[in-house]
N, C-alpha and C. Protein backbone atom coordinates (compact mmCIF):
# COMPACT_ATOMS: atom_id res chain seq x y z
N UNK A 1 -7.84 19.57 13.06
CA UNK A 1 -7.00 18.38 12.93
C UNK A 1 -7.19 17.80 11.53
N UNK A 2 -5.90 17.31 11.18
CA UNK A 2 -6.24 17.11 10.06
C UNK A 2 -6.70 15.62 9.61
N UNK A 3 -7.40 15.34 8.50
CA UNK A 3 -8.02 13.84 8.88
C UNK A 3 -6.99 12.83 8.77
N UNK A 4 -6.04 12.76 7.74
CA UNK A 4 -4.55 11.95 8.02
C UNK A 4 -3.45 11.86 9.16
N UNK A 5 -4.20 12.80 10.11
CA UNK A 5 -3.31 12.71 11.22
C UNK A 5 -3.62 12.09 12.52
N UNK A 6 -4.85 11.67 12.38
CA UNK A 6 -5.79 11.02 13.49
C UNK A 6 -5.24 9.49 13.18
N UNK A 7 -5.04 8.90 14.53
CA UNK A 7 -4.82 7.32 14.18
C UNK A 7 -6.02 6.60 14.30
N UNK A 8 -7.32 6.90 14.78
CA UNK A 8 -8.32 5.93 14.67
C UNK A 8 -9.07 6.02 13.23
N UNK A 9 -8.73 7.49 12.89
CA UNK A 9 -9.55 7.93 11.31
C UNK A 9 -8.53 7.17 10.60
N UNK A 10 -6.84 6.79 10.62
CA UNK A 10 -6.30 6.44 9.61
C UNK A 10 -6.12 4.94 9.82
N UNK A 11 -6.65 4.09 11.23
CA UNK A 11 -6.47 2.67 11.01
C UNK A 11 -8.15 2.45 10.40
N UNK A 12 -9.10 3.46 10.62
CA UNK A 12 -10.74 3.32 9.94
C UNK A 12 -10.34 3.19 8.81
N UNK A 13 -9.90 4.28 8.18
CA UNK A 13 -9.59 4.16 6.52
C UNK A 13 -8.95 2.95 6.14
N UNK A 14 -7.94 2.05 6.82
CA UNK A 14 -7.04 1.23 6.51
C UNK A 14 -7.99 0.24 6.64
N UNK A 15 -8.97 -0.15 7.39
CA UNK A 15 -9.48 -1.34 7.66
C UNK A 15 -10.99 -0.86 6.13
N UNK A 16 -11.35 0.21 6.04
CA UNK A 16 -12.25 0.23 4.94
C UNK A 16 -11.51 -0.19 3.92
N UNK A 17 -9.96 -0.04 3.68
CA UNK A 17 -9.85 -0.04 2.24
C UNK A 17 -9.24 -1.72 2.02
N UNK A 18 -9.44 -2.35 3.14
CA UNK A 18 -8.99 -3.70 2.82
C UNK A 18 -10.18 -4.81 2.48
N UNK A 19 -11.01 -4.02 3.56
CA UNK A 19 -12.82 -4.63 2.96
C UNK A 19 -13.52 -4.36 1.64
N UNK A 20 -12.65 -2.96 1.07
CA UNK A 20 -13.19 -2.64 -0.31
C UNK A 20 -12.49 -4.01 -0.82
N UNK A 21 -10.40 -4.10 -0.97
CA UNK A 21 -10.38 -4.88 -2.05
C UNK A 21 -10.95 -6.31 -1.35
N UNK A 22 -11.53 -7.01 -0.14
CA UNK A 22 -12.26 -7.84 0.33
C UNK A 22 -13.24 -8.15 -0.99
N UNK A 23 -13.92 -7.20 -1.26
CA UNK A 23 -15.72 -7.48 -1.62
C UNK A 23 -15.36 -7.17 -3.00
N UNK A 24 -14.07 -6.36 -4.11
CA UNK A 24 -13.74 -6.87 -4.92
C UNK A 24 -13.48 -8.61 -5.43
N UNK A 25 -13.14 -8.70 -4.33
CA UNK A 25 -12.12 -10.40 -4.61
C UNK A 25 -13.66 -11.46 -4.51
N UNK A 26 -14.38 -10.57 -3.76
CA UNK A 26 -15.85 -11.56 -3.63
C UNK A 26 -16.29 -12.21 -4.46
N UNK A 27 -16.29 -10.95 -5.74
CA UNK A 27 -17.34 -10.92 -6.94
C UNK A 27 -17.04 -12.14 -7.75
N UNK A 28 -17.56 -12.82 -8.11
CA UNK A 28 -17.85 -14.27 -9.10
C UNK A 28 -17.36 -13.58 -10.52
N UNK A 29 -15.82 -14.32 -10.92
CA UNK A 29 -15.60 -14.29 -12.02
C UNK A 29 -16.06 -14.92 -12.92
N UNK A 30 -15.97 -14.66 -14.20
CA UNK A 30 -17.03 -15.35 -15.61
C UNK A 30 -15.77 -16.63 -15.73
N UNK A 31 -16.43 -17.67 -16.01
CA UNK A 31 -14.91 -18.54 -16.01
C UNK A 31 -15.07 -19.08 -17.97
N UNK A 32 -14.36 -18.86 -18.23
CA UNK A 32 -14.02 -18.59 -19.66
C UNK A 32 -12.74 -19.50 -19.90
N UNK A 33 -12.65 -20.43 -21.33
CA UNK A 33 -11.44 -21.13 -21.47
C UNK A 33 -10.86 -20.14 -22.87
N UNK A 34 -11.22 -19.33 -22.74
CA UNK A 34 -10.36 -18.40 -24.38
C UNK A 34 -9.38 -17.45 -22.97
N UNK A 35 -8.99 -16.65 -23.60
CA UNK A 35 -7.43 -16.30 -23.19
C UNK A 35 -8.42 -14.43 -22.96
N UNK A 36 -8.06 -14.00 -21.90
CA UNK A 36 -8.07 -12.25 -21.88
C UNK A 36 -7.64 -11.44 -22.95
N UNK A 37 -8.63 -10.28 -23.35
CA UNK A 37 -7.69 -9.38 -23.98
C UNK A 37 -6.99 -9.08 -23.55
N UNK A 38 -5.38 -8.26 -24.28
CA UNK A 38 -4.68 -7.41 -23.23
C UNK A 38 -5.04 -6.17 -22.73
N UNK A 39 -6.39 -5.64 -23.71
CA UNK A 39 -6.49 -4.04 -22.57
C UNK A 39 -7.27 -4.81 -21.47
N UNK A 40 -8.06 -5.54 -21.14
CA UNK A 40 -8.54 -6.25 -20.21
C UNK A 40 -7.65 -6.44 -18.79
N UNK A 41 -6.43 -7.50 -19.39
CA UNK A 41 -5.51 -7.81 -18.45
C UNK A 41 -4.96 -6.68 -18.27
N UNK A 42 -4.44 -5.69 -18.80
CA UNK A 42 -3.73 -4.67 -18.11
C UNK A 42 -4.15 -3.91 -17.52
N UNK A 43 -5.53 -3.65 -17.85
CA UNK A 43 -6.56 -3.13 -16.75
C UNK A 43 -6.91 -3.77 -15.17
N UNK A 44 -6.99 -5.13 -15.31
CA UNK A 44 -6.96 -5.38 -14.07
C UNK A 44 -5.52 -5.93 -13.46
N UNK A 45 -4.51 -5.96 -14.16
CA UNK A 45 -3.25 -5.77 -13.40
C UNK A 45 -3.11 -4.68 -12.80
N UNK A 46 -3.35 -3.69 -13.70
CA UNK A 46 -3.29 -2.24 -13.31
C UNK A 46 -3.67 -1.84 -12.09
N UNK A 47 -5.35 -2.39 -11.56
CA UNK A 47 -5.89 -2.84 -10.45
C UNK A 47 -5.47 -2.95 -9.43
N UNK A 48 -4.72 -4.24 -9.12
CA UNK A 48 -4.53 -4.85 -8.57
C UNK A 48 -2.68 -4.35 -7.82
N UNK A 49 -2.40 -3.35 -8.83
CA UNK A 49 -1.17 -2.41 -8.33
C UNK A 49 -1.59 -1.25 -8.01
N UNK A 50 -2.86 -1.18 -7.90
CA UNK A 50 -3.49 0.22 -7.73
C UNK A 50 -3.87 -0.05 -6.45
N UNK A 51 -4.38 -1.41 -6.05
CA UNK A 51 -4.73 -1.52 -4.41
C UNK A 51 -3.90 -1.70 -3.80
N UNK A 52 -2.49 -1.97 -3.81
CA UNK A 52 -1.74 -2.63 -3.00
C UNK A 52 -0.94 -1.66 -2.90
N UNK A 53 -0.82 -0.35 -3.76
CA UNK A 53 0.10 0.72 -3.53
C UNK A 53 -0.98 1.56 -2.58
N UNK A 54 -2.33 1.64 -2.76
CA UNK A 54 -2.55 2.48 -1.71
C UNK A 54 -2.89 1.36 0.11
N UNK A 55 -3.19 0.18 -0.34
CA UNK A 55 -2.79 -0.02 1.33
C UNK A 55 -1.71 -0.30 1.73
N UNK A 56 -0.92 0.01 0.68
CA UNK A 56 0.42 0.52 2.18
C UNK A 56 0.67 1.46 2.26
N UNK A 57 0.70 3.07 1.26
CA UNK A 57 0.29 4.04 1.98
C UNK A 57 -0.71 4.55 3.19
N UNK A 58 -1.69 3.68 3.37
CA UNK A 58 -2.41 3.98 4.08
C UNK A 58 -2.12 2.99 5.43
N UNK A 59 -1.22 1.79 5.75
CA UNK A 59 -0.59 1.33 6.45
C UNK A 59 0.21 1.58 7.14
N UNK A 60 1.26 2.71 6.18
CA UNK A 60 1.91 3.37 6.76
C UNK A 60 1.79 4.27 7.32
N UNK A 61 0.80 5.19 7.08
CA UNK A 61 -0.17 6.40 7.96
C UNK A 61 -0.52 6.03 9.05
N UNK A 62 -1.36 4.87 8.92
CA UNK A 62 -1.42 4.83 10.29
C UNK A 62 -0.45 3.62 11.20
N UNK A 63 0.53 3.61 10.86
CA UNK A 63 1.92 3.17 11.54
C UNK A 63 2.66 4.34 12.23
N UNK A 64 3.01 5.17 11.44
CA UNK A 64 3.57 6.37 11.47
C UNK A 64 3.35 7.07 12.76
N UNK A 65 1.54 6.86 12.54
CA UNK A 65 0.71 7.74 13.22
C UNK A 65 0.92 6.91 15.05
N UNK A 66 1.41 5.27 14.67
CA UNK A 66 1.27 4.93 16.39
C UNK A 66 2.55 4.84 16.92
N UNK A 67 3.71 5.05 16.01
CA UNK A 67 5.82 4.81 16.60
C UNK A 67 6.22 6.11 16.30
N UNK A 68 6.98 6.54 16.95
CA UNK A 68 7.83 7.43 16.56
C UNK A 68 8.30 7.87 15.47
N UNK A 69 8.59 8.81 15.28
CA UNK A 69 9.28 9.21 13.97
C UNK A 69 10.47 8.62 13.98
N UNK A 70 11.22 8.39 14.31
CA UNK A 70 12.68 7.71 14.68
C UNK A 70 12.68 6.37 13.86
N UNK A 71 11.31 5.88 13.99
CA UNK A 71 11.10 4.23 13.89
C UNK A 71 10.49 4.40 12.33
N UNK A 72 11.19 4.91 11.05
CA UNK A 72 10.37 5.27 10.01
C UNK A 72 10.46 3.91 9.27
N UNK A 73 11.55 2.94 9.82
CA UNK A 73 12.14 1.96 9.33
C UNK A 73 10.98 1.12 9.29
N UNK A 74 10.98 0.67 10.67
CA UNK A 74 10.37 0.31 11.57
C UNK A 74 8.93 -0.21 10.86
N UNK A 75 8.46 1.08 10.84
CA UNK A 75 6.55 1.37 10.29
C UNK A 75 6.67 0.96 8.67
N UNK A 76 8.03 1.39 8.25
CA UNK A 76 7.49 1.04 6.82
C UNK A 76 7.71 -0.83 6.34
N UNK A 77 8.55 -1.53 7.59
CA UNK A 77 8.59 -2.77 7.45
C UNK A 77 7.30 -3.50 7.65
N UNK A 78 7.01 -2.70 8.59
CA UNK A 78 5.16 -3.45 9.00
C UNK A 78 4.21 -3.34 8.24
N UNK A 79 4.25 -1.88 7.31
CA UNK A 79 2.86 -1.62 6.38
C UNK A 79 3.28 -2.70 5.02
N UNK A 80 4.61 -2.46 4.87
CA UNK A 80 5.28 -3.95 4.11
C UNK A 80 4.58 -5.29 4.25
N UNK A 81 4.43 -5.59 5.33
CA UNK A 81 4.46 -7.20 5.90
C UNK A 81 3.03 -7.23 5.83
N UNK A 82 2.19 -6.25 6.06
CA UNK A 82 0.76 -6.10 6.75
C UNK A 82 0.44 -6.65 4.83
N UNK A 83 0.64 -5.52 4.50
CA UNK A 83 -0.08 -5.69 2.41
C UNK A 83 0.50 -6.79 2.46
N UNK A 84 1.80 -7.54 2.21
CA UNK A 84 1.80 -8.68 1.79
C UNK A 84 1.41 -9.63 2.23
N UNK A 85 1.12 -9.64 3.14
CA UNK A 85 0.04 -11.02 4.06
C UNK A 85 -1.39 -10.43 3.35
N UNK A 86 -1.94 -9.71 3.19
CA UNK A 86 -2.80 -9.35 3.14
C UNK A 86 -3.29 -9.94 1.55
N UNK A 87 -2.28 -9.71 0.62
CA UNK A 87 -2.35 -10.18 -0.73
C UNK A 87 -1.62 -11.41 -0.93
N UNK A 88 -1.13 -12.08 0.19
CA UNK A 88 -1.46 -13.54 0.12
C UNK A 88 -2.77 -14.10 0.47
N UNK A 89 -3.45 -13.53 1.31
CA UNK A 89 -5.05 -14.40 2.33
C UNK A 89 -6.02 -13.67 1.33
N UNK A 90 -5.91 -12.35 0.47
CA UNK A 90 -6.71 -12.09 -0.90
C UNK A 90 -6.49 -13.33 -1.86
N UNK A 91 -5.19 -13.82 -2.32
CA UNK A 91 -5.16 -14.70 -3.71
C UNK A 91 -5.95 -15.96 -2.39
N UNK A 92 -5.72 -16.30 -1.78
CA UNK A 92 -6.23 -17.79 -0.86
C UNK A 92 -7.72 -17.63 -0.77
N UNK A 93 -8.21 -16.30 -0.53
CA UNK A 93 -9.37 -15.98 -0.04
C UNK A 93 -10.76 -16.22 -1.77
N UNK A 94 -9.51 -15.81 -2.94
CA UNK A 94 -10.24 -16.16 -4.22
C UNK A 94 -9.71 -17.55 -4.72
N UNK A 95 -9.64 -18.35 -4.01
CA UNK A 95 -9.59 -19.81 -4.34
C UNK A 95 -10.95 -20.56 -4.13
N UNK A 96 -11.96 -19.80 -3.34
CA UNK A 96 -13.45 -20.09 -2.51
C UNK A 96 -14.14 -19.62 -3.30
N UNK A 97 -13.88 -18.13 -4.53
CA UNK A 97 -15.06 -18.01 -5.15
C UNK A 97 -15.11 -18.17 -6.53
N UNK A 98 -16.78 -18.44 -6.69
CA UNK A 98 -17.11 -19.02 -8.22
C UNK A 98 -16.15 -18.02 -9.12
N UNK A 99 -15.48 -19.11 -10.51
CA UNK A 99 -15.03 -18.27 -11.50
C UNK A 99 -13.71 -17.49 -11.13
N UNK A 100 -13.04 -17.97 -9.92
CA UNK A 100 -11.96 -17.01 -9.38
C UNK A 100 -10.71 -17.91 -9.40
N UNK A 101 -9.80 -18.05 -9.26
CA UNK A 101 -8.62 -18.12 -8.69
C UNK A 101 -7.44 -17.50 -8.62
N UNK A 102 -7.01 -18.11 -7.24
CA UNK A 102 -5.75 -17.44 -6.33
C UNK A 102 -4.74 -17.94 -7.33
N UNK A 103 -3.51 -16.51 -7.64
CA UNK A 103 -2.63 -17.15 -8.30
C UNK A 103 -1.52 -16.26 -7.25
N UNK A 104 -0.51 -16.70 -7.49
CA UNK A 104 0.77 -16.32 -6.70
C UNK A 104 1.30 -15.41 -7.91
N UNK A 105 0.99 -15.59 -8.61
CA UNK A 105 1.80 -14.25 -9.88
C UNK A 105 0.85 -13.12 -9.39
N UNK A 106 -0.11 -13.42 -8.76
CA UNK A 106 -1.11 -11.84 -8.73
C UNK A 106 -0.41 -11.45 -7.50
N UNK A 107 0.50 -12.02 -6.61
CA UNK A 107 0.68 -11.52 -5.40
C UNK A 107 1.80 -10.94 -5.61
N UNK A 108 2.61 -11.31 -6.87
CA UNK A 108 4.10 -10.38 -7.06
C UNK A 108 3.72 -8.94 -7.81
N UNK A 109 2.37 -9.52 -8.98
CA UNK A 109 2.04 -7.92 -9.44
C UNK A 109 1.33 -7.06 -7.96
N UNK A 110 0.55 -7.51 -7.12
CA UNK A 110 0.22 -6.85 -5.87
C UNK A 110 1.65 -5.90 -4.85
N UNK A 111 3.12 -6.97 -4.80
CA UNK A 111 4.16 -6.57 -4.97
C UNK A 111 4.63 -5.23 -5.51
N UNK A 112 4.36 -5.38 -6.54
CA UNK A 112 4.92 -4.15 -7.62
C UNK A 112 4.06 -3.12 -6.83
N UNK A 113 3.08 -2.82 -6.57
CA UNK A 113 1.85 -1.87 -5.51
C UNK A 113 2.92 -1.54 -4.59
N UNK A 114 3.20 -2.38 -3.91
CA UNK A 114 3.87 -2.37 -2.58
C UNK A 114 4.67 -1.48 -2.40
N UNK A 115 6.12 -2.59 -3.80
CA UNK A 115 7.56 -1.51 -3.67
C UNK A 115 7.65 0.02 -4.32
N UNK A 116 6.50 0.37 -5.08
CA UNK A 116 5.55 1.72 -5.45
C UNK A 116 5.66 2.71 -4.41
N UNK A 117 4.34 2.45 -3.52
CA UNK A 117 4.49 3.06 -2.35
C UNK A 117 5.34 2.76 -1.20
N UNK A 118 6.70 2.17 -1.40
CA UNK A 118 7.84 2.17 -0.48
C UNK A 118 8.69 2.83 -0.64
N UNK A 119 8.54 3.34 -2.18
CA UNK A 119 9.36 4.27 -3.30
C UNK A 119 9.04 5.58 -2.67
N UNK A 120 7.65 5.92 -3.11
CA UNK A 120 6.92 6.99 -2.69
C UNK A 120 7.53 7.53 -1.20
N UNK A 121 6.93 6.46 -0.18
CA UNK A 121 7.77 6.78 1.38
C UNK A 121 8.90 7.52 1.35
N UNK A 122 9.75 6.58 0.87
CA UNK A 122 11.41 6.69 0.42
C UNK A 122 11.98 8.16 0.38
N UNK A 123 10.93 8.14 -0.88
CA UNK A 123 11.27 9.98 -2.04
C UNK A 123 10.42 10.83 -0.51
N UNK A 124 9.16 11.02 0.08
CA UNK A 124 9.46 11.66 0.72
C UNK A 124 10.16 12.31 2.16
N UNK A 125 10.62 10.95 2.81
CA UNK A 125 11.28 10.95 3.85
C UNK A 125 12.61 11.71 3.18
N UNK A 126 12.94 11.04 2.70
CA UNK A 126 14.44 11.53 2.25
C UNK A 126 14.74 12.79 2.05
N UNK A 127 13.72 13.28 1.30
CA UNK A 127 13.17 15.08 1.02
C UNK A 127 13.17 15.65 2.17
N UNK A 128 12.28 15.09 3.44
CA UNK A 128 11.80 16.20 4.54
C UNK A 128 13.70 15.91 5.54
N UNK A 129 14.59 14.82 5.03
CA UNK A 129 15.80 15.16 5.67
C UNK A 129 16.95 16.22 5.07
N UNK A 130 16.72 16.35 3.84
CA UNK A 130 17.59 16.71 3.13
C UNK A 130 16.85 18.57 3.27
N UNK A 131 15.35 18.48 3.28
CA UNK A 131 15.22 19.54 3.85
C UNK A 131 15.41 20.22 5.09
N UNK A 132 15.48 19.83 6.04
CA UNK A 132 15.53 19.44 7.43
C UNK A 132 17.55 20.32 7.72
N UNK A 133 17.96 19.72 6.50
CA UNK A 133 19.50 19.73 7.03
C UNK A 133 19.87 20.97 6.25
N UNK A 134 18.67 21.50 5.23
CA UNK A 134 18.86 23.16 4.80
C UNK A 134 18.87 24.13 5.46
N UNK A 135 17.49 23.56 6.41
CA UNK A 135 17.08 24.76 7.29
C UNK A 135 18.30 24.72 8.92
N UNK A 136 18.72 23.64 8.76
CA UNK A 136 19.72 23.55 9.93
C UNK A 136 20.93 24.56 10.01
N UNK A 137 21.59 24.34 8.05
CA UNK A 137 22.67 25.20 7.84
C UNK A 137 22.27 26.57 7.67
N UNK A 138 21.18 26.72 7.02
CA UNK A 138 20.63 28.38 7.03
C UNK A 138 21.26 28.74 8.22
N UNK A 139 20.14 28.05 9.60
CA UNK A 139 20.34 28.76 10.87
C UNK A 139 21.64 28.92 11.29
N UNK A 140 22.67 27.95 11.20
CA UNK A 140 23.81 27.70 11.97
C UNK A 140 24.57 28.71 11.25
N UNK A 141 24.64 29.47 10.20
CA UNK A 141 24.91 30.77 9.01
C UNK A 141 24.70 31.92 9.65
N UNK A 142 22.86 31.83 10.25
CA UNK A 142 22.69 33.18 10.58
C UNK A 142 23.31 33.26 11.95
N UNK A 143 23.61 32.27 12.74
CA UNK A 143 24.45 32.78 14.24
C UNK A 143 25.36 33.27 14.13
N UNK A 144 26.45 33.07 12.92
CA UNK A 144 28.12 33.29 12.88
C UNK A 144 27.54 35.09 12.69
């Protein structure tokens, strides 16, 4: 079996990778009144589209993994809704620690993560139909 296909291994992974960016958001920022470099900031923008594109790939795995295939809509609205709540109660959750704050611009770059891996979904659903409807006409070819 493969390990992405198990739903308790892929809601485990989903709940580890929200406690990772959890105990990121923990850490006590340096609170500084001079301004970020930009390789700095783009590094941790970069971040911060780097977590939010993989928990909703990994939201959607294990969505996938508990509705039907039918319901692709469905699962990818929820792994949607799930990250963005999730990177709202992250920016709220760094309003509590030293040197931190919650900004709502971090939740639209968290966003950009999101509609990433909705893209990703997208490109391959669309693929396994468009493949799907090759192998249909092949066959319906080789009967005549």
């Amino acid at each position: 079996m493969c390990f992405f296909q198990s739903r308790s291994r892929a809601f485990s992974l989903l709940i580890l990778w929200m406690a990772v960016i959890f105990t990121f958001s923990a850490m006590p920022g340096a609170v500084s009144g001079s301004a970020m470099p930009f390789n700095q900031l783009l590094e941790r923008k970069g971040a911060h589209i780097f977590e939010y594109l993989v928990l909703f790939l990994l939201a959607f795995n294990a969505f996938r993994l508990s509705y039907s295939r039918e319901r692709s809509g469905f699962q990818t609205m929820l792994a949607g809704t799930l990250s963005l709540l999730y990177a709202f109660s992250d920016e709220t959750h760094q309003l509590f620690v030293p040197g931190r704050e919650g900004k709502i611009s971090d939740v639209g770059i968290d966003a950009i993560g999101i509609v990433i891996g909705l893209l990703i979904v997208w490109i391959i659903v669309k693929g396994r139909q468009v493949n799907n409807l090759k192998v249909a006409h092949i066959e319906s070819r080789k009967r005549v």
